[in-house]
Protein backbone atom coordinates (compact mmCIF):
# COMPACT_ATOMS: atom_id res chain seq x y z
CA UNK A 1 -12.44 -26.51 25.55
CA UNK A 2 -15.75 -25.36 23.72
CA UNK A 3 -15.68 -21.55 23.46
CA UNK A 4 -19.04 -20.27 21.81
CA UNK A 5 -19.82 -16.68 20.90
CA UNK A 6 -22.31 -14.17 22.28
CA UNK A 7 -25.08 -15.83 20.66
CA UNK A 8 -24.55 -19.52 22.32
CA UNK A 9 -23.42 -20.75 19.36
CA UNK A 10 -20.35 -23.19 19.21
CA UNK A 11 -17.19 -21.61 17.28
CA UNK A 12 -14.22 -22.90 15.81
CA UNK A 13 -10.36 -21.10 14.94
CA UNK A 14 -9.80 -21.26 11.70
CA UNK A 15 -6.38 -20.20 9.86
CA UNK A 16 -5.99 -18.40 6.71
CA UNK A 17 -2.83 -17.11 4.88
CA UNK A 18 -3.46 -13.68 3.91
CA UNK A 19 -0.54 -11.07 2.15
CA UNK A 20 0.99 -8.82 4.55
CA UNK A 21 0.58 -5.41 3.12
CA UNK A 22 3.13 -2.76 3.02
CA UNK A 23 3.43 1.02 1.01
CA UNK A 24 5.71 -0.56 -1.39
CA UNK A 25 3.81 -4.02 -2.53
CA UNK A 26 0.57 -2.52 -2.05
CA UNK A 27 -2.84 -4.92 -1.75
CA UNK A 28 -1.46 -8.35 -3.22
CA UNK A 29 -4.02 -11.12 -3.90
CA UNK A 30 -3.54 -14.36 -2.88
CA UNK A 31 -5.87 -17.09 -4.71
CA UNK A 32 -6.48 -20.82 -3.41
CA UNK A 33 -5.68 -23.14 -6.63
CA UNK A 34 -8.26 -24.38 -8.21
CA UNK A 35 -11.02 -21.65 -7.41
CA UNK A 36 -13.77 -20.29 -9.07
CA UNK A 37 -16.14 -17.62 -8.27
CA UNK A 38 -18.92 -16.01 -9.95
CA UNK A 39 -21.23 -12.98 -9.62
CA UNK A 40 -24.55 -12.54 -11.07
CA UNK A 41 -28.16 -11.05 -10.60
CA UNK A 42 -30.53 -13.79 -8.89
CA UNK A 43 -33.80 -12.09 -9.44
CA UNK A 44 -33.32 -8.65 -7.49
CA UNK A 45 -30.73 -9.60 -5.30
CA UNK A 46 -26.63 -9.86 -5.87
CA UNK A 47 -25.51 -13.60 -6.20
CA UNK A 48 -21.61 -14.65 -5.31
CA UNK A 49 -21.28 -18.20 -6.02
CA UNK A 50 -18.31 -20.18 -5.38
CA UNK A 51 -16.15 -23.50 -4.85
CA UNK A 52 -14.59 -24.29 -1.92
CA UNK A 53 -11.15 -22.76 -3.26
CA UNK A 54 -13.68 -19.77 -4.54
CA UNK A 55 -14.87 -19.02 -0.68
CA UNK A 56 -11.55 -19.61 0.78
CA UNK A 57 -9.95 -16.68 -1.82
CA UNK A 58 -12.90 -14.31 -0.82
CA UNK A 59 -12.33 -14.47 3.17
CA UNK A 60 -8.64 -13.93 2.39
CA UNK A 61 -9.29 -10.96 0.28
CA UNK A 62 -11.82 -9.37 2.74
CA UNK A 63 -9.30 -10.38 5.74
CA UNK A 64 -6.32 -8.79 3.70
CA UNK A 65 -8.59 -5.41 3.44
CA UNK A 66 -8.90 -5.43 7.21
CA UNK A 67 -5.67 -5.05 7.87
CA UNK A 68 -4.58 -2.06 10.18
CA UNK A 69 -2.22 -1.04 7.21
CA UNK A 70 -4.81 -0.77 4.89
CA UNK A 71 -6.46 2.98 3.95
CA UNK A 72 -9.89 2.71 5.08
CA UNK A 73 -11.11 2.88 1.43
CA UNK A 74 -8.71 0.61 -0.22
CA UNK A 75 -10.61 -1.51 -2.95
CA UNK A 76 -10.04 -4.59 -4.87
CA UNK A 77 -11.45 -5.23 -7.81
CA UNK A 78 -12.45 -8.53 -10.22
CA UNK A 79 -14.38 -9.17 -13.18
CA UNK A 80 -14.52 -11.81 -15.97
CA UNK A 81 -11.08 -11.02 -17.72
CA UNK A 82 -9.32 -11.22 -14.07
CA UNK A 83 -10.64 -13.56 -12.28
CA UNK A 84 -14.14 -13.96 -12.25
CA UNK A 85 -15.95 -16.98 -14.44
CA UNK A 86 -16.85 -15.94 -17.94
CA UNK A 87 -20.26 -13.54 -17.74
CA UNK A 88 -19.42 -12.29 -14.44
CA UNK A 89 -20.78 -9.17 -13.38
CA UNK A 90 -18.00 -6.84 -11.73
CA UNK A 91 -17.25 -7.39 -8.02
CA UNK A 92 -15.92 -4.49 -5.91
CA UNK A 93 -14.85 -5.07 -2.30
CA UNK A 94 -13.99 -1.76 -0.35
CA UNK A 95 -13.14 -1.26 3.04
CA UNK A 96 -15.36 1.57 4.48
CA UNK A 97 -14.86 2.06 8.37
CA UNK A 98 -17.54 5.32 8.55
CA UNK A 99 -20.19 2.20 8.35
CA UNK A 100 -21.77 1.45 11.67
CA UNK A 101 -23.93 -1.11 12.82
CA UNK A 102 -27.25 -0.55 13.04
């Protein structure tokens, strides 16, 4: 059966293996083999580039800071000397849940 979202648009499940966070491991990363990612100014905007394996790692990361267990500031951070590409600017992803939509 088709199922599409509010929109009209088509959708599709898709499954991703994210850590299951708890007081004593903390936020764990979990990183598709083979990825690459890297962050840099385009112009005056933010870019994130990535592979496949790249994309995959970043909806896993923002997914694993979704989780109900998670404080609703909990961070992660990257850069070039942990897993970024070589002249990576740093990348922060934070959970914020006093942001609204507009």
């Amino acid at each position: 059966m088709d199922i599409f979202n509010s929109w009209g648009v088509k959708t599709k499940d898709v499954v991703i293996r994210i850590p299951c966070y708890t007081r004593e491991s903390g936020v764990c990363f979990f990183w598709e083999s083979d990825y690459a990612i890297k962050v840099e100014i385009l112009g005056d905007a933010i870019g994130i580039t990535a592979n496949r394996e790249g994309l995959i790692s970043l909806a896993s990361h923002c997914l694993n800071l979704a989780q109900d267990a998670i404080a609703p500031f909990g961070c992660m951070e990257f850069d070039e000397f942990n897993s970024l590409e070589e002249g990576s600017l740093p990348l922060i992803l934070q959970r914020d849940d006093s942001l609204h939509t507009i």
